[in-house]
PDB file of N, CA and C in Angstrom:
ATOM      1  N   UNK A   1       4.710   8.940   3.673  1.00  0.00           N
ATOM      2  CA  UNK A   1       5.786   8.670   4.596  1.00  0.00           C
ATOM      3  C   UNK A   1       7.057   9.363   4.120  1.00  0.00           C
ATOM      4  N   UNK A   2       8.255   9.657   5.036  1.00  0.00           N
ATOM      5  CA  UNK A   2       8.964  10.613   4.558  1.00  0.00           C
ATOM      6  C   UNK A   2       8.749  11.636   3.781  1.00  0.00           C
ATOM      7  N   UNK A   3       8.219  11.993   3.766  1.00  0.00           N
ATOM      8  CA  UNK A   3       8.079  13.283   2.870  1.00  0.00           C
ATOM      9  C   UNK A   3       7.897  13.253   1.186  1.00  0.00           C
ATOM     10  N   UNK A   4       7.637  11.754   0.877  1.00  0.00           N
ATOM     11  CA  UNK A   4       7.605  11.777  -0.312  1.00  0.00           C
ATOM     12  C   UNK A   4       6.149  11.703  -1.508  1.00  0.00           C
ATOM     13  N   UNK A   5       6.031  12.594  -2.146  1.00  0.00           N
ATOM     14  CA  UNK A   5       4.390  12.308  -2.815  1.00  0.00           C
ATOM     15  C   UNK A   5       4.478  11.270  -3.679  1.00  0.00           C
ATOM     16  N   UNK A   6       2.844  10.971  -3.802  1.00  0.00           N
ATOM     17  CA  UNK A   6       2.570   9.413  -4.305  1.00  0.00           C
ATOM     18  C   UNK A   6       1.480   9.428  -5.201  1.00  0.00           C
ATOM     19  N   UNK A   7       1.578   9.549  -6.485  1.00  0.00           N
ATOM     20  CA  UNK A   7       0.265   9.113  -7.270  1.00  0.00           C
ATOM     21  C   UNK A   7      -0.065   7.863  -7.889  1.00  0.00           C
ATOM     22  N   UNK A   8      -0.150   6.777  -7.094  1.00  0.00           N
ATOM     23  CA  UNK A   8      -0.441   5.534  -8.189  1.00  0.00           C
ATOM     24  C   UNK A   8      -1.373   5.399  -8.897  1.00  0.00           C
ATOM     25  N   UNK A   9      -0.752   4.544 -10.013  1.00  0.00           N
ATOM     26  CA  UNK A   9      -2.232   4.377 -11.223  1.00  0.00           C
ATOM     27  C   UNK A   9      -2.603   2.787 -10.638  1.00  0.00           C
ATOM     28  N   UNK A  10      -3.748   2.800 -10.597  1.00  0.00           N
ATOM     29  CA  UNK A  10      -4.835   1.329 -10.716  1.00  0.00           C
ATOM     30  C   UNK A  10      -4.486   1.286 -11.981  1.00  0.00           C
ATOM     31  N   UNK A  11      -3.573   0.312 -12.882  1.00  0.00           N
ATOM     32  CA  UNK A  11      -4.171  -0.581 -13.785  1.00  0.00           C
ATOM     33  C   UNK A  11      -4.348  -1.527 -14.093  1.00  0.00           C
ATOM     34  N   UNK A  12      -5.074  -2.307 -14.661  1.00  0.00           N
ATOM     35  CA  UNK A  12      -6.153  -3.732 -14.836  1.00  0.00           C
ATOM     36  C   UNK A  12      -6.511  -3.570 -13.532  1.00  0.00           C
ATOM     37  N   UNK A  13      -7.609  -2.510 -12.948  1.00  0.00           N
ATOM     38  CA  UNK A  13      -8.494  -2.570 -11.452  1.00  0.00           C
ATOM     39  C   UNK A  13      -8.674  -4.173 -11.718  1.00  0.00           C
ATOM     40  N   UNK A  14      -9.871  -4.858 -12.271  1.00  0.00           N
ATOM     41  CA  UNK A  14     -10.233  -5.786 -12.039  1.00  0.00           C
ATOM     42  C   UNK A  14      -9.497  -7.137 -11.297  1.00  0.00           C
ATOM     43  N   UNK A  15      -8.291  -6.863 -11.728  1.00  0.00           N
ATOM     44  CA  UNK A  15      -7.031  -7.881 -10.914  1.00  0.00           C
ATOM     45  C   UNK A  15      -6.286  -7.272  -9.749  1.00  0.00           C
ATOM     46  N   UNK A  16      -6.772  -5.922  -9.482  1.00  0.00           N
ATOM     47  CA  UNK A  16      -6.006  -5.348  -8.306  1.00  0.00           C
ATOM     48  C   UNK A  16      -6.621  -5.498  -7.071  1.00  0.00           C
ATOM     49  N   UNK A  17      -5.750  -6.099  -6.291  1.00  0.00           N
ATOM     50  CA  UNK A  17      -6.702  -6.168  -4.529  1.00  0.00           C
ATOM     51  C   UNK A  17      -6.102  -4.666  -3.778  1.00  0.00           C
ATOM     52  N   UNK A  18      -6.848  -4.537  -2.696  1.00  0.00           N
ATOM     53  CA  UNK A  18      -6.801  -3.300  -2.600  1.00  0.00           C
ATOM     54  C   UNK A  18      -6.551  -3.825  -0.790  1.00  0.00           C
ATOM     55  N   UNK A  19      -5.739  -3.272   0.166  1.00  0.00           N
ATOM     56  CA  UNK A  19      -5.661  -3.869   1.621  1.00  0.00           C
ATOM     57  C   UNK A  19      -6.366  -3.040   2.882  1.00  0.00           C
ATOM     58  N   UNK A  20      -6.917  -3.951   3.461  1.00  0.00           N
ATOM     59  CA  UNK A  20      -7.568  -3.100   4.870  1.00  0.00           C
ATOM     60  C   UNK A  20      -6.826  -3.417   6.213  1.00  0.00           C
ATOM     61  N   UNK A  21      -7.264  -2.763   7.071  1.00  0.00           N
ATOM     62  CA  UNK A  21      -7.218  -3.673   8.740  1.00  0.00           C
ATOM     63  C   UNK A  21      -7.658  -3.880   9.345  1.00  0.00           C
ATOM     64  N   UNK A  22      -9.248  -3.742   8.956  1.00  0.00           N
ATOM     65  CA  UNK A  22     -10.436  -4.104   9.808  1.00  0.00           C
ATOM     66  C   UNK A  22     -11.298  -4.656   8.704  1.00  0.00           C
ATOM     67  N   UNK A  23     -11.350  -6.113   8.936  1.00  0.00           N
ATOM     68  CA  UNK A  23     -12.352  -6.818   7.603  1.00  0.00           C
ATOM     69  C   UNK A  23     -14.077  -5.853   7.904  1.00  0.00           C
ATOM     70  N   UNK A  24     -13.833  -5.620   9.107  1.00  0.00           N
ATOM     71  CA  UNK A  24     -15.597  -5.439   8.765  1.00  0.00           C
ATOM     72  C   UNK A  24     -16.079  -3.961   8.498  1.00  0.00           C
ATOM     73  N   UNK A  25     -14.535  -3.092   8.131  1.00  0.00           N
ATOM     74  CA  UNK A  25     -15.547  -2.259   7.770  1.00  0.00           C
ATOM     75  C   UNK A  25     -15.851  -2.000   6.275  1.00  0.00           C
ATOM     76  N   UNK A  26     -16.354  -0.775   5.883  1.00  0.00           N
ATOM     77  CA  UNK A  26     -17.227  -0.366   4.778  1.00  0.00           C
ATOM     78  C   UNK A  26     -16.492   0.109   3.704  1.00  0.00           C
ATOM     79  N   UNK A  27     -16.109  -0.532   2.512  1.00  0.00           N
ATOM     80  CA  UNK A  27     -15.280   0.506   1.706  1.00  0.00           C
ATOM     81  C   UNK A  27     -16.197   1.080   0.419  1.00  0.00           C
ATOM     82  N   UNK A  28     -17.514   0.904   0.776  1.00  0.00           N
ATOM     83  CA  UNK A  28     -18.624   1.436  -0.156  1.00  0.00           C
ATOM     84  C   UNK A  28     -18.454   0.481  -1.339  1.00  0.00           C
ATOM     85  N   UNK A  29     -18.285   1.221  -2.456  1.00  0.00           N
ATOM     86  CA  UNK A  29     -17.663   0.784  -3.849  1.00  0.00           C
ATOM     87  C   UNK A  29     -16.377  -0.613  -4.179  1.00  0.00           C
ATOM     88  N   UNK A  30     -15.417  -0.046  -3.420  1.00  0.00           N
ATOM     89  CA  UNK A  30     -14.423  -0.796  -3.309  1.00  0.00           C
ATOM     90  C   UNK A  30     -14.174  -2.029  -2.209  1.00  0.00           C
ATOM     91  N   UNK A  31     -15.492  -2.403  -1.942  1.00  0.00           N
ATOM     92  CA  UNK A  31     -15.889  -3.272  -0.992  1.00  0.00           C
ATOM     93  C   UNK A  31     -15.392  -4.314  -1.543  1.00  0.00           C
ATOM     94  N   UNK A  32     -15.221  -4.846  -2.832  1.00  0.00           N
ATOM     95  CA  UNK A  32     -14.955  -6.096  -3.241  1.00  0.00           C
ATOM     96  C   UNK A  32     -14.058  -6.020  -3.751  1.00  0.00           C
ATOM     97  N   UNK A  33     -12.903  -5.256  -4.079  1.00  0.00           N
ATOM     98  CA  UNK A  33     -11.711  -5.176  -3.860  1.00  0.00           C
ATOM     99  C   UNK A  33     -11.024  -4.664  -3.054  1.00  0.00           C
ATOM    100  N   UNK A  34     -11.370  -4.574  -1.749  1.00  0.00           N
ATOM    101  CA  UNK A  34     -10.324  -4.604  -0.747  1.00  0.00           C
ATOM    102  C   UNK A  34     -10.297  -5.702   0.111  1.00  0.00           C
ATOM    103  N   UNK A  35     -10.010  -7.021  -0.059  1.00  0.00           N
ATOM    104  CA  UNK A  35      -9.913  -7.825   0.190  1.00  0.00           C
ATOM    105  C   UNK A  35      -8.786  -8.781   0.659  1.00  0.00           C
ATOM    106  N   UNK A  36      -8.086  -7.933   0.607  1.00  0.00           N
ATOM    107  CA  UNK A  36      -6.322  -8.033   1.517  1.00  0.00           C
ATOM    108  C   UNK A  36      -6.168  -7.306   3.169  1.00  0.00           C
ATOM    109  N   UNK A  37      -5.749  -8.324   3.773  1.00  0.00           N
ATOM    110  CA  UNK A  37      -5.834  -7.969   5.332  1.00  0.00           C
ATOM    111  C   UNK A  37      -4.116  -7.341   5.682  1.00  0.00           C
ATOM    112  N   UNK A  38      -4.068  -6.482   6.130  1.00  0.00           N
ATOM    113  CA  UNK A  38      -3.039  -6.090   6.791  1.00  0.00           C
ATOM    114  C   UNK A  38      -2.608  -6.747   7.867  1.00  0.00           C
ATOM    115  N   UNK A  39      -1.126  -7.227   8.255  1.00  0.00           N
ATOM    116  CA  UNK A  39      -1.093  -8.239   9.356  1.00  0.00           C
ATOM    117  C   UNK A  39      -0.315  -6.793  10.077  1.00  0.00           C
ATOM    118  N   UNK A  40      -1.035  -5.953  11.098  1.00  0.00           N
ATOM    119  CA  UNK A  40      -0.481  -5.411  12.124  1.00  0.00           C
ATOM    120  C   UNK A  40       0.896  -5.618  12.584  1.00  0.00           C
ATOM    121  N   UNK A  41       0.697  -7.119  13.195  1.00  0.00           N
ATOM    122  CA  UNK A  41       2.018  -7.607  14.072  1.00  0.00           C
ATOM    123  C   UNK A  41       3.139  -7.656  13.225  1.00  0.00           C
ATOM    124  N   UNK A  42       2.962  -8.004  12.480  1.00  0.00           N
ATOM    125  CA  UNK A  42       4.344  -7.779  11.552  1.00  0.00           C
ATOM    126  C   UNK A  42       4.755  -6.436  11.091  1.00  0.00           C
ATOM    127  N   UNK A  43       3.987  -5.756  10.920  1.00  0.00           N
ATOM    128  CA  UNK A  43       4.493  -4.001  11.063  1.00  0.00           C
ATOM    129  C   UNK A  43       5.478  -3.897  12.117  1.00  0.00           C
ATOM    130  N   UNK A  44       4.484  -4.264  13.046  1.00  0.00           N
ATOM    131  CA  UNK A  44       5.223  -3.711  14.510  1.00  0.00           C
ATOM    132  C   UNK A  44       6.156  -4.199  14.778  1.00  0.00           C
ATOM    133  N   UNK A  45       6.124  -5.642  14.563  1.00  0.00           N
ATOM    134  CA  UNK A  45       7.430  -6.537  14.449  1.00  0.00           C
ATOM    135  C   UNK A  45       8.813  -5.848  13.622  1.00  0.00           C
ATOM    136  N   UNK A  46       8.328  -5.270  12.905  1.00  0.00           N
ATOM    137  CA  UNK A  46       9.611  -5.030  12.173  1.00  0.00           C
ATOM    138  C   UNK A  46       9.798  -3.103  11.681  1.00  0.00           C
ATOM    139  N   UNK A  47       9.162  -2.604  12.537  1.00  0.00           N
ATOM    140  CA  UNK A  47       8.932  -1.049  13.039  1.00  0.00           C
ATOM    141  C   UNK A  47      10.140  -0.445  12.339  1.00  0.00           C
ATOM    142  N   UNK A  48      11.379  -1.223  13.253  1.00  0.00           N
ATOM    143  CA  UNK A  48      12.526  -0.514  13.262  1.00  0.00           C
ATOM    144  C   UNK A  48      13.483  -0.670  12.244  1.00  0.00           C
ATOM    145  N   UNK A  49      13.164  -1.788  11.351  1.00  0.00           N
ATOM    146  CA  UNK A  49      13.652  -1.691  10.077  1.00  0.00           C
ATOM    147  C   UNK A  49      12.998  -0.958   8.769  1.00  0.00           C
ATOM    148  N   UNK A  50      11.956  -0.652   9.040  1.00  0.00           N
ATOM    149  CA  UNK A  50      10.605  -0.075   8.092  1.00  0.00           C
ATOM    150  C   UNK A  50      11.363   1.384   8.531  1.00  0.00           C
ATOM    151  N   UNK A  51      11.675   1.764   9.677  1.00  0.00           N
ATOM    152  CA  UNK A  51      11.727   3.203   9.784  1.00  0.00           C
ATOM    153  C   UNK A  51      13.420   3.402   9.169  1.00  0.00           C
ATOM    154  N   UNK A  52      14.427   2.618   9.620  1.00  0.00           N
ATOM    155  CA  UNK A  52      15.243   2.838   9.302  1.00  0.00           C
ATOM    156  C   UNK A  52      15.562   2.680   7.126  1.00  0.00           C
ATOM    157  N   UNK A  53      14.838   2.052   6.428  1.00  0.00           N
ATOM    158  CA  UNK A  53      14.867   1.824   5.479  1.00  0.00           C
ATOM    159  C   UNK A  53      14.396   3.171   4.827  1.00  0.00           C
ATOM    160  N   UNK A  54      13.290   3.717   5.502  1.00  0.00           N
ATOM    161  CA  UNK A  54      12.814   4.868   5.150  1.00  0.00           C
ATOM    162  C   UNK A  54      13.772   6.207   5.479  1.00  0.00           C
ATOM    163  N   UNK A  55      14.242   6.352   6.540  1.00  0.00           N
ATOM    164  CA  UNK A  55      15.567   7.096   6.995  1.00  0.00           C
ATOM    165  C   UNK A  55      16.913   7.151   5.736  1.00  0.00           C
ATOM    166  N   UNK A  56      17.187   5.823   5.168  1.00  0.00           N
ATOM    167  CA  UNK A  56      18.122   6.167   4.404  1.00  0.00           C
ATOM    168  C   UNK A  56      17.323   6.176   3.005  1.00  0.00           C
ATOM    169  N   UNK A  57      16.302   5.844   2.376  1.00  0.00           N
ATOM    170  CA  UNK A  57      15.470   6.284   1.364  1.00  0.00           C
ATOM    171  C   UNK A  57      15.621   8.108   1.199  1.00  0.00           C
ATOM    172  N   UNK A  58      15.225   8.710   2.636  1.00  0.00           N
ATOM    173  CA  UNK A  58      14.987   9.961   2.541  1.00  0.00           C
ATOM    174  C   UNK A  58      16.361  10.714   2.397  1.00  0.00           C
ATOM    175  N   UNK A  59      17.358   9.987   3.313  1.00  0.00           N
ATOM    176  CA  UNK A  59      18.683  10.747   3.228  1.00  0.00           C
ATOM    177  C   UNK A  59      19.647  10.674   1.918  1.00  0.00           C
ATOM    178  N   UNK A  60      19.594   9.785   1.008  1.00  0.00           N
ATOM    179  CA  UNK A  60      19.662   9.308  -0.165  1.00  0.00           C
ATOM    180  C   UNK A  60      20.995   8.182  -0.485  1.00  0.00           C
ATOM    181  N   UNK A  61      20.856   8.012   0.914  1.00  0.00           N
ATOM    182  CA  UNK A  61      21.987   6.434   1.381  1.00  0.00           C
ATOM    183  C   UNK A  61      21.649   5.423   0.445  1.00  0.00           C
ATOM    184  N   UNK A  62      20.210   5.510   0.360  1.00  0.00           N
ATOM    185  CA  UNK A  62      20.216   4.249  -0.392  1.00  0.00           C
ATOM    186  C   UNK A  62      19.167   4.808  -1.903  1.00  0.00           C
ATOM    187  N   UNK A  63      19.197   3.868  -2.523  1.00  0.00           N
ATOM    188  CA  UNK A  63      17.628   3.627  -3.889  1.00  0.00           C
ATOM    189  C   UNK A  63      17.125   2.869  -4.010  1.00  0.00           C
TER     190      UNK A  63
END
């Protein structure tokens, strides 16, 4: 998002949940840690502060 790159490290996997938005599908391997549901509506619910937060992230208004 914005233009910014992202390498996170997994560490202690074993305690890390990992999030989806469709419980039923397939994450192969990581099937049993992705076990965090994304709540959609609240994205959307709050769109316009997510975008604007990101707007001054990128412009360097804010840190």
């Amino acid at each position: 998002m914005a233009g910014f790159s992202c390498s996170p490290q997994l560490a202690d996997l074993p305690d890390q949940k990992l999030w989806r938005i469709d419980p039923r599908a397939d994450y192969g391997p990581l099937q049993h840690i992705a076990r965090g549901r994304i709540a959609l509506d609240k994205i959307e619910r709050h769109w316009d502060d997510i975008c604007r937060i990101i707007a001054s992230i990128h412009t360097g208004a804010t840190w």
